[in-house]
PDB file of N, CA and C in Angstrom:
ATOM      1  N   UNK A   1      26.595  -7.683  25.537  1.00  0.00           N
ATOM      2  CA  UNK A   1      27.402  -7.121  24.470  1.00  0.00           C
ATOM      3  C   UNK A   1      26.534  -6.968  23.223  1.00  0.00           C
ATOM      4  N   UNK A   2      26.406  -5.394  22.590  1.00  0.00           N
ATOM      5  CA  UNK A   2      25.436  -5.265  21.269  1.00  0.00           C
ATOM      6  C   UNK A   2      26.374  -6.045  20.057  1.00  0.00           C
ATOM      7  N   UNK A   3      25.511  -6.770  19.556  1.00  0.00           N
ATOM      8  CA  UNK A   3      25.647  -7.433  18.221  1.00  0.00           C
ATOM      9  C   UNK A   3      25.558  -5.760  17.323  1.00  0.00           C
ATOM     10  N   UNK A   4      26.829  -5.648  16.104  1.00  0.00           N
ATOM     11  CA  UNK A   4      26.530  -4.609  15.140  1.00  0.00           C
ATOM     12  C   UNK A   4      25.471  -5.099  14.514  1.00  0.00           C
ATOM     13  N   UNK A   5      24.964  -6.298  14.148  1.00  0.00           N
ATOM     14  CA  UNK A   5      24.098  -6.021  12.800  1.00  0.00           C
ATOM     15  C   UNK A   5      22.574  -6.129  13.625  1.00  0.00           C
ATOM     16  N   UNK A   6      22.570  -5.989  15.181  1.00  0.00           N
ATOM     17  CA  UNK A   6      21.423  -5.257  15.566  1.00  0.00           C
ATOM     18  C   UNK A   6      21.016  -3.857  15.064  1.00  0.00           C
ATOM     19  N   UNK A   7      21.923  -3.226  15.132  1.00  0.00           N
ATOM     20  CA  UNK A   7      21.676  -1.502  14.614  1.00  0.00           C
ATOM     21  C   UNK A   7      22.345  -1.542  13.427  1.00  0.00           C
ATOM     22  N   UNK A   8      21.707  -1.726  12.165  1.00  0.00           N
ATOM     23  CA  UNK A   8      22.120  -1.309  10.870  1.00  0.00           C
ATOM     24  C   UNK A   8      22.714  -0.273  10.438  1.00  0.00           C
ATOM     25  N   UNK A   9      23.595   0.163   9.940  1.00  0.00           N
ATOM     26  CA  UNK A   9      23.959   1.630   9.352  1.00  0.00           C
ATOM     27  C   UNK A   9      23.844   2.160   8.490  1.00  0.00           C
ATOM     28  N   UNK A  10      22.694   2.810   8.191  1.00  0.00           N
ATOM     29  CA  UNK A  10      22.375   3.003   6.705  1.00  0.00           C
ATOM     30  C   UNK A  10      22.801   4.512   6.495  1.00  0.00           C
ATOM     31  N   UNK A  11      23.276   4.941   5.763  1.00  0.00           N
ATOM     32  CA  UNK A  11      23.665   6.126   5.349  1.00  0.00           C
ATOM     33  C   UNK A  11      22.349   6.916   4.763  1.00  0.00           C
ATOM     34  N   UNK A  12      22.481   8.290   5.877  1.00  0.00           N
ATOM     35  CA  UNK A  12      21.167   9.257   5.540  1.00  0.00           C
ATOM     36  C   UNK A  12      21.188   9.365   4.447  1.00  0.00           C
ATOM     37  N   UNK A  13      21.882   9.788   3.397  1.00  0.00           N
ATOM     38  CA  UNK A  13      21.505  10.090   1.812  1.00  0.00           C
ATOM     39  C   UNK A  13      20.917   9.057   1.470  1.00  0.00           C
ATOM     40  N   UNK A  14      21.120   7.851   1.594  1.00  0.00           N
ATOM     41  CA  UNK A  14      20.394   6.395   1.029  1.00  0.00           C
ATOM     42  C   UNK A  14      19.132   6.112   2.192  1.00  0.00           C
ATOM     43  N   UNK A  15      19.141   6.987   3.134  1.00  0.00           N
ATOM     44  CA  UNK A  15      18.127   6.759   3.751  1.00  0.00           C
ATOM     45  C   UNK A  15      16.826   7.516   2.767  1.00  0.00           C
ATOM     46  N   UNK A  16      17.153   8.633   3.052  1.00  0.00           N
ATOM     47  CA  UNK A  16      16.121  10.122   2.541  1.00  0.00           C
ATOM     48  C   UNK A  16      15.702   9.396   0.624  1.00  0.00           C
ATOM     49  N   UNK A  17      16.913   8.937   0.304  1.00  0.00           N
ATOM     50  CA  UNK A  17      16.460   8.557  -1.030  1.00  0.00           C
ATOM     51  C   UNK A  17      15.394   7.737  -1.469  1.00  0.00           C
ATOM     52  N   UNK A  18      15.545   6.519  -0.650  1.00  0.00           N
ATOM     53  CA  UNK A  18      14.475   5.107  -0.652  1.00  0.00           C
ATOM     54  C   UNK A  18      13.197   5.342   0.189  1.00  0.00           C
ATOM     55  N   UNK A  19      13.616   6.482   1.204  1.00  0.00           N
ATOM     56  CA  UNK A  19      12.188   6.640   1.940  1.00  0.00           C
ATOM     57  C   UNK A  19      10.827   7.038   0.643  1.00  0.00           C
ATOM     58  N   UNK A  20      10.786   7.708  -0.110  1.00  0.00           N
ATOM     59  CA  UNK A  20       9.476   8.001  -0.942  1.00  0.00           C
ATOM     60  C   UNK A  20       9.340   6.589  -1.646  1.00  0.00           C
ATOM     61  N   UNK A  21       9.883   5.794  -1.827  1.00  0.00           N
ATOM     62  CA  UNK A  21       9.354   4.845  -2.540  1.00  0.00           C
ATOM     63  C   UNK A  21       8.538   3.647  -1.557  1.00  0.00           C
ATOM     64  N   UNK A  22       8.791   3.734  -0.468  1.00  0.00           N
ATOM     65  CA  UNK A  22       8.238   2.670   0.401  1.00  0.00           C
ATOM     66  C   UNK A  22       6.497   3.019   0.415  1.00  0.00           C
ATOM     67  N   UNK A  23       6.169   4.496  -0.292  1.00  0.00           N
ATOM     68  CA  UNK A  23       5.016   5.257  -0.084  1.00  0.00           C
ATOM     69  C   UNK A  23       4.356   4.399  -1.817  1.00  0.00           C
ATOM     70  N   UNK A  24       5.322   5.141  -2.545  1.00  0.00           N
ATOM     71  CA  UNK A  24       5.382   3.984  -3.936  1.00  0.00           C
ATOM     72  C   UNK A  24       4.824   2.694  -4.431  1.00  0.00           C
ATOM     73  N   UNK A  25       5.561   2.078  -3.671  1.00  0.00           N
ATOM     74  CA  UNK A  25       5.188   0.831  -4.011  1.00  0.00           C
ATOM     75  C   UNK A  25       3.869  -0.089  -3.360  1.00  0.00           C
ATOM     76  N   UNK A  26       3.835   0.764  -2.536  1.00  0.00           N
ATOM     77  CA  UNK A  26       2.174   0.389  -1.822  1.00  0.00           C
ATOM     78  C   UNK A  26       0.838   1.183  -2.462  1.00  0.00           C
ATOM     79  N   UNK A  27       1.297   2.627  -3.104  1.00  0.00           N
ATOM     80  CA  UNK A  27       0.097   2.828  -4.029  1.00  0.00           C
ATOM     81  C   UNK A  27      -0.290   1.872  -5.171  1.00  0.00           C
ATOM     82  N   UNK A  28       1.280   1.595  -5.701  1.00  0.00           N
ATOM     83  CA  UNK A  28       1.172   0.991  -6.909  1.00  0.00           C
ATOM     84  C   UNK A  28       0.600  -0.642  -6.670  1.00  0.00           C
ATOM     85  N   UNK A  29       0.428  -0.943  -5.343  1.00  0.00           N
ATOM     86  CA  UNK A  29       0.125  -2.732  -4.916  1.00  0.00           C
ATOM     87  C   UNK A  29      -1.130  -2.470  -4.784  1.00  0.00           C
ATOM     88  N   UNK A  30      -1.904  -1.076  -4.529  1.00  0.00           N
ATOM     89  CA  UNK A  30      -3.308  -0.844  -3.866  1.00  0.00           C
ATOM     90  C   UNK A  30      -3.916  -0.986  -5.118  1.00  0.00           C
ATOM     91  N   UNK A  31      -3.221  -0.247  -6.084  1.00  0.00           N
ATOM     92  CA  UNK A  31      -3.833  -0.286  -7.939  1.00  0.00           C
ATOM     93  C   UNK A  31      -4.123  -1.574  -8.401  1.00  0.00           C
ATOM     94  N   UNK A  32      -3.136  -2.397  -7.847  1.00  0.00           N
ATOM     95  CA  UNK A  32      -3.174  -3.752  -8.748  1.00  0.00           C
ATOM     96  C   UNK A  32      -4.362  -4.666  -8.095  1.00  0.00           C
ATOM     97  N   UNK A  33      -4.240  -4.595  -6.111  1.00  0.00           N
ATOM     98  CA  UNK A  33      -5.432  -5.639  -5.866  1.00  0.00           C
ATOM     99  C   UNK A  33      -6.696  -4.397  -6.539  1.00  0.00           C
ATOM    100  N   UNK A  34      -6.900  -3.453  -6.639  1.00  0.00           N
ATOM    101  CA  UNK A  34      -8.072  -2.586  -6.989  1.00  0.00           C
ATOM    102  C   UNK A  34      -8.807  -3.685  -8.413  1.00  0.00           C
ATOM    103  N   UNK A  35      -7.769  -3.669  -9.249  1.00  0.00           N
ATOM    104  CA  UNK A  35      -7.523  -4.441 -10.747  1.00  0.00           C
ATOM    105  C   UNK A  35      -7.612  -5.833 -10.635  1.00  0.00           C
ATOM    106  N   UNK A  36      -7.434  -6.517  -9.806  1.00  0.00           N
ATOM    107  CA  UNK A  36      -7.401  -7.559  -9.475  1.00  0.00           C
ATOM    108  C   UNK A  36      -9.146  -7.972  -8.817  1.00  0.00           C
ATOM    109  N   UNK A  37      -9.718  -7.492  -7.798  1.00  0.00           N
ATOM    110  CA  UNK A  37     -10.982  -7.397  -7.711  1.00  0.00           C
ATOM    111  C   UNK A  37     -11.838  -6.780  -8.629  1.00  0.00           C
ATOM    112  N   UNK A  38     -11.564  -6.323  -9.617  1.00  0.00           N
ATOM    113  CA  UNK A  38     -12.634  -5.762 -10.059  1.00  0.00           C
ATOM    114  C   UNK A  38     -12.734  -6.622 -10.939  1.00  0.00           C
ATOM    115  N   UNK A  39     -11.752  -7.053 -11.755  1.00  0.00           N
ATOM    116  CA  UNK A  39     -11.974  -8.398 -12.630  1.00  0.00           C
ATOM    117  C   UNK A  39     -12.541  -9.594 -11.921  1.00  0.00           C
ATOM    118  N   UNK A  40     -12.613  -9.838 -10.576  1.00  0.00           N
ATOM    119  CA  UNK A  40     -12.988 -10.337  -9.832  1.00  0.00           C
ATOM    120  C   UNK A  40     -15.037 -10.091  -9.750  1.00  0.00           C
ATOM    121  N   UNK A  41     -15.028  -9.211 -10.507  1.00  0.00           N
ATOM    122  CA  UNK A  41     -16.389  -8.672 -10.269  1.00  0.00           C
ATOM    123  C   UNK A  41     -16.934  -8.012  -8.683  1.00  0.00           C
ATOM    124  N   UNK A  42     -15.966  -7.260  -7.696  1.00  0.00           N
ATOM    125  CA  UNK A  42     -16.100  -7.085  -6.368  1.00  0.00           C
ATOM    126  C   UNK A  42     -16.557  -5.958  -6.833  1.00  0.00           C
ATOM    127  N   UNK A  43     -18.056  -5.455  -5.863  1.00  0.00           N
ATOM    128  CA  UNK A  43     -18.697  -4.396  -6.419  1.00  0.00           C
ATOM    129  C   UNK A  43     -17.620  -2.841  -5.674  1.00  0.00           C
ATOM    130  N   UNK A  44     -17.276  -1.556  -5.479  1.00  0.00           N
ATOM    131  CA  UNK A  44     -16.612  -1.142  -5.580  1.00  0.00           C
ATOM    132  C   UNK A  44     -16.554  -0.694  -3.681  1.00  0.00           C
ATOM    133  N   UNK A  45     -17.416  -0.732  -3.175  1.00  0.00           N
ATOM    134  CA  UNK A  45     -17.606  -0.473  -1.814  1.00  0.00           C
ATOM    135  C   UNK A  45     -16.768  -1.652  -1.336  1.00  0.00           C
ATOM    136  N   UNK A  46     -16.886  -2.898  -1.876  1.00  0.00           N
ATOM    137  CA  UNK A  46     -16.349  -4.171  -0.802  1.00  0.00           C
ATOM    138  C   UNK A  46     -14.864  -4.256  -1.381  1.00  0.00           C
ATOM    139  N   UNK A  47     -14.760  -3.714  -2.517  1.00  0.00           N
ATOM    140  CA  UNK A  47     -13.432  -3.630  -2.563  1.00  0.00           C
ATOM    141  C   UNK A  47     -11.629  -2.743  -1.979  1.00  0.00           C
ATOM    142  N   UNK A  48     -12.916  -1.267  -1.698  1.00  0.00           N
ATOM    143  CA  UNK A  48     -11.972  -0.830  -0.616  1.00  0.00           C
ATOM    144  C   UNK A  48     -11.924  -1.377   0.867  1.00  0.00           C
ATOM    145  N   UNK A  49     -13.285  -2.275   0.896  1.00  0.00           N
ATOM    146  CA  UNK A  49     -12.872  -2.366   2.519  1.00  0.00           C
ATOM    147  C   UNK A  49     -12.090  -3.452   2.604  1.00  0.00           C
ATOM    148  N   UNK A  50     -11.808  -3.968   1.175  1.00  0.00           N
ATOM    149  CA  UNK A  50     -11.262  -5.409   1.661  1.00  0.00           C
ATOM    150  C   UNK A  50      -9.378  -5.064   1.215  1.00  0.00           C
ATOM    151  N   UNK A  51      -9.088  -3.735   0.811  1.00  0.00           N
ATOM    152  CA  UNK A  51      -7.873  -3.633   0.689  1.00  0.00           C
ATOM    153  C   UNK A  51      -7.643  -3.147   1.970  1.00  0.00           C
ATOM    154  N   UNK A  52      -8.411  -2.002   2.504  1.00  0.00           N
ATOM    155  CA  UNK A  52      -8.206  -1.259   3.648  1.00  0.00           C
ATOM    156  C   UNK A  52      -8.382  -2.267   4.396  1.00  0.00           C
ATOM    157  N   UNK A  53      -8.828  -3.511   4.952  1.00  0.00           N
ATOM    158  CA  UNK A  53      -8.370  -4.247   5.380  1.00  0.00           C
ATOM    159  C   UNK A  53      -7.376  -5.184   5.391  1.00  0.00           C
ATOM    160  N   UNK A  54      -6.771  -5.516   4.139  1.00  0.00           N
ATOM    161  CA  UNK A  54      -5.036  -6.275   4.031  1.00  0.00           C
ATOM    162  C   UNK A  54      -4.505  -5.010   4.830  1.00  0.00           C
ATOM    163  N   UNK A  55      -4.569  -4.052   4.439  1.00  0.00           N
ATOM    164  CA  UNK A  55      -3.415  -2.868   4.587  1.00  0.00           C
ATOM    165  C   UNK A  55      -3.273  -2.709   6.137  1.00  0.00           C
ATOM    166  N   UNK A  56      -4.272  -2.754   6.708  1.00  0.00           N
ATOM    167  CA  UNK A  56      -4.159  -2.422   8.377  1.00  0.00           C
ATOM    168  C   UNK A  56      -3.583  -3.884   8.828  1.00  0.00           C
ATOM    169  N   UNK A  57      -4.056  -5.292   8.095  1.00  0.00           N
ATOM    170  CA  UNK A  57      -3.653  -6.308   9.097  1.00  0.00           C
ATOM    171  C   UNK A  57      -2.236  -6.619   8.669  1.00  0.00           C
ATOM    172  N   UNK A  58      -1.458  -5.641   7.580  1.00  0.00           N
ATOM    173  CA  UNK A  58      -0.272  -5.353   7.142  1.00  0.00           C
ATOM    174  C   UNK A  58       0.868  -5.019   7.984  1.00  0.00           C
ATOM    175  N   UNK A  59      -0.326  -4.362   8.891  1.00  0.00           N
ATOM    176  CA  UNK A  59       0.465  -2.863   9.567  1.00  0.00           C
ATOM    177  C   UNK A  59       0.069  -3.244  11.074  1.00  0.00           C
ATOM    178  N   UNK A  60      -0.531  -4.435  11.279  1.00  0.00           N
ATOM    179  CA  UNK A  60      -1.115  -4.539  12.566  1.00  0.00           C
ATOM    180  C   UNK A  60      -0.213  -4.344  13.736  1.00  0.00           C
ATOM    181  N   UNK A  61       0.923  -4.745  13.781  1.00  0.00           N
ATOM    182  CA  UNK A  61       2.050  -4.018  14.810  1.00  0.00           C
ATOM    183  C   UNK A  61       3.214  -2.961  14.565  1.00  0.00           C
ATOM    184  N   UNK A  62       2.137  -2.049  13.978  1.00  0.00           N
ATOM    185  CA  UNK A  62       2.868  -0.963  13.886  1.00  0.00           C
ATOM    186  C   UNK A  62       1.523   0.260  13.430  1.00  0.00           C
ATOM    187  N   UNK A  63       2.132   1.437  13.403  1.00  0.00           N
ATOM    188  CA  UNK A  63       0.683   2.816  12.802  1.00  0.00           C
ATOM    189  C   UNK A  63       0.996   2.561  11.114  1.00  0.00           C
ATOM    190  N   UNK A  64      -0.897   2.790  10.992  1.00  0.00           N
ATOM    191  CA  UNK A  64      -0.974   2.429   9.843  1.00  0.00           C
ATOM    192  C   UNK A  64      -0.856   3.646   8.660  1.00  0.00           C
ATOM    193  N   UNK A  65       0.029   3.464   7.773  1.00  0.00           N
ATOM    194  CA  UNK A  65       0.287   4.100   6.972  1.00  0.00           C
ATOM    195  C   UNK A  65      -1.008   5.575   6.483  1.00  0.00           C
ATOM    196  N   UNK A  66      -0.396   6.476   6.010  1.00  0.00           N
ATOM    197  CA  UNK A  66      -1.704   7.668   5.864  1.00  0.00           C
ATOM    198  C   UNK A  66      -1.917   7.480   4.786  1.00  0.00           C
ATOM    199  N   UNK A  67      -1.418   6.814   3.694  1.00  0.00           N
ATOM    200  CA  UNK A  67      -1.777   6.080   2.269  1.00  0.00           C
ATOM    201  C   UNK A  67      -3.111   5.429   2.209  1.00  0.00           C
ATOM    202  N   UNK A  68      -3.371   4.818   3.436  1.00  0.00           N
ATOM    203  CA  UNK A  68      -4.858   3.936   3.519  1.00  0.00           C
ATOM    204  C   UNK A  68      -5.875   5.189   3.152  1.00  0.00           C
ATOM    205  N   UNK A  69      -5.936   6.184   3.164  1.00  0.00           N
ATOM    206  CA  UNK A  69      -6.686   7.156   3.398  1.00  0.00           C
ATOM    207  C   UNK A  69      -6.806   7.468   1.518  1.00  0.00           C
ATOM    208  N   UNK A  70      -5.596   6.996   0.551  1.00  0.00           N
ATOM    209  CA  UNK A  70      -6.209   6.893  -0.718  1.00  0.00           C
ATOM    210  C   UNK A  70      -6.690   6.067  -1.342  1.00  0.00           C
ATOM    211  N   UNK A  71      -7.422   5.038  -0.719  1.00  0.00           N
ATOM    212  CA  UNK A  71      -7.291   3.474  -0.852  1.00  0.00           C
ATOM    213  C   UNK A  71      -9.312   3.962  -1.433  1.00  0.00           C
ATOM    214  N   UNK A  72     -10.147   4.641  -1.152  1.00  0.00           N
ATOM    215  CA  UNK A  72     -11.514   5.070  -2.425  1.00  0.00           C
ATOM    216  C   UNK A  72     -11.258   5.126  -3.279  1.00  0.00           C
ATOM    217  N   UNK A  73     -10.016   6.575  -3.655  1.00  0.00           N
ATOM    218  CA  UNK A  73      -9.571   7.630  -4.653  1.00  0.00           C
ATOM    219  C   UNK A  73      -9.089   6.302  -6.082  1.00  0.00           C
ATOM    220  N   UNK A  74      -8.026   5.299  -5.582  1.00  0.00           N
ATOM    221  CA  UNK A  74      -7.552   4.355  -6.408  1.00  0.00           C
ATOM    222  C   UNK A  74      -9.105   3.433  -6.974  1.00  0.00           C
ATOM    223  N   UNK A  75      -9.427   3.091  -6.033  1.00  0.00           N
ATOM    224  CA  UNK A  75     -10.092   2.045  -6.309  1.00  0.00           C
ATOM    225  C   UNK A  75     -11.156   2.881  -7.472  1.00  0.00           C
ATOM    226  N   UNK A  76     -11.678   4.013  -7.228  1.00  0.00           N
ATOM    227  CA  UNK A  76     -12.312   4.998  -7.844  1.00  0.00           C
ATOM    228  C   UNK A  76     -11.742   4.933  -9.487  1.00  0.00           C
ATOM    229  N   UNK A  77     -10.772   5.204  -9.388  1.00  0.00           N
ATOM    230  CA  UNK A  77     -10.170   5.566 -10.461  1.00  0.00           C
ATOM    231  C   UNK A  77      -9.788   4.296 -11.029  1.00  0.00           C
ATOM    232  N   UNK A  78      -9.370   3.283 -10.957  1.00  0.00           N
ATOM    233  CA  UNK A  78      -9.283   1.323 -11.400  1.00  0.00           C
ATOM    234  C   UNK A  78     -10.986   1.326 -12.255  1.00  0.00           C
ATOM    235  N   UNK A  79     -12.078   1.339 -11.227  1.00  0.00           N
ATOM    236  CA  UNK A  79     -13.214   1.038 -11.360  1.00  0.00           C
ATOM    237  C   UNK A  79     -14.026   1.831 -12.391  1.00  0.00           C
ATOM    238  N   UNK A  80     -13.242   3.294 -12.678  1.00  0.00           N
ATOM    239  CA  UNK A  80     -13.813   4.085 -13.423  1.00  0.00           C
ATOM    240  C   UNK A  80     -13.405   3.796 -14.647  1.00  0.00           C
ATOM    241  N   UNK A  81     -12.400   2.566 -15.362  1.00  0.00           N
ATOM    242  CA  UNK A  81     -12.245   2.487 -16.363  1.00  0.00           C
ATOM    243  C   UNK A  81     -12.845   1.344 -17.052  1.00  0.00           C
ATOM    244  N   UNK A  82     -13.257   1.503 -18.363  1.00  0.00           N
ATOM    245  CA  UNK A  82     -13.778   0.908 -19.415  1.00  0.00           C
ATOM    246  C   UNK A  82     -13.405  -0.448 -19.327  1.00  0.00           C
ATOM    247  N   UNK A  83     -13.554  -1.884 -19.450  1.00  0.00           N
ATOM    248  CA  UNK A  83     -12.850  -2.789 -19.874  1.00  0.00           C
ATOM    249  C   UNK A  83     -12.624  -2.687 -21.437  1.00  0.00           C
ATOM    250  N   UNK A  84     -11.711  -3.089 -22.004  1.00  0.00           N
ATOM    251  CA  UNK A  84     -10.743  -3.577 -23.322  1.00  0.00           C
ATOM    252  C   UNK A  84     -11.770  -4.600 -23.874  1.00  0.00           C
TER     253      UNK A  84
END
């Protein structure tokens, strides 16, 4: 006998809505460890491999997001700024 709260019911409009942010909030987590190592002094090569590595062992039972694929571009752009 299926248990209901095996299959959740989420309503497509609240589906389609929250789907772009799940993309969101993982750029915005890639920015922060970027910010986070670099104050760290991580030179800028070991720092993408070491996000692009959380991110896959993130994702390890499941396909890994196509976001990993901006995980230079951020770190690029973190690293390209001045310190305060």
């Amino acid at each position: 006998m299926p248990f209901d709260w095996m299959h959740p019911r989420i309503p497509e409009g609240f589906a389609r809505k929250i789907e772009p942010r799940f993309e969101e909030m993982h750029l915005r987590e890639i920015e922060q460890r970027a910010r986070l190592l670099f104050n760290l002094r991580y030179d800028r090569k070991r720092a993408v491999r070491r996000i692009q590595d959380n991110i896959e062992w993130d994702f390890e039972l499941s396909k890994v997001p196509a976001f990993v694929k901006e995980v230079p571009r951020i770190v690029d752009r973190v690293y390209g700024r001045k310190p305060a």
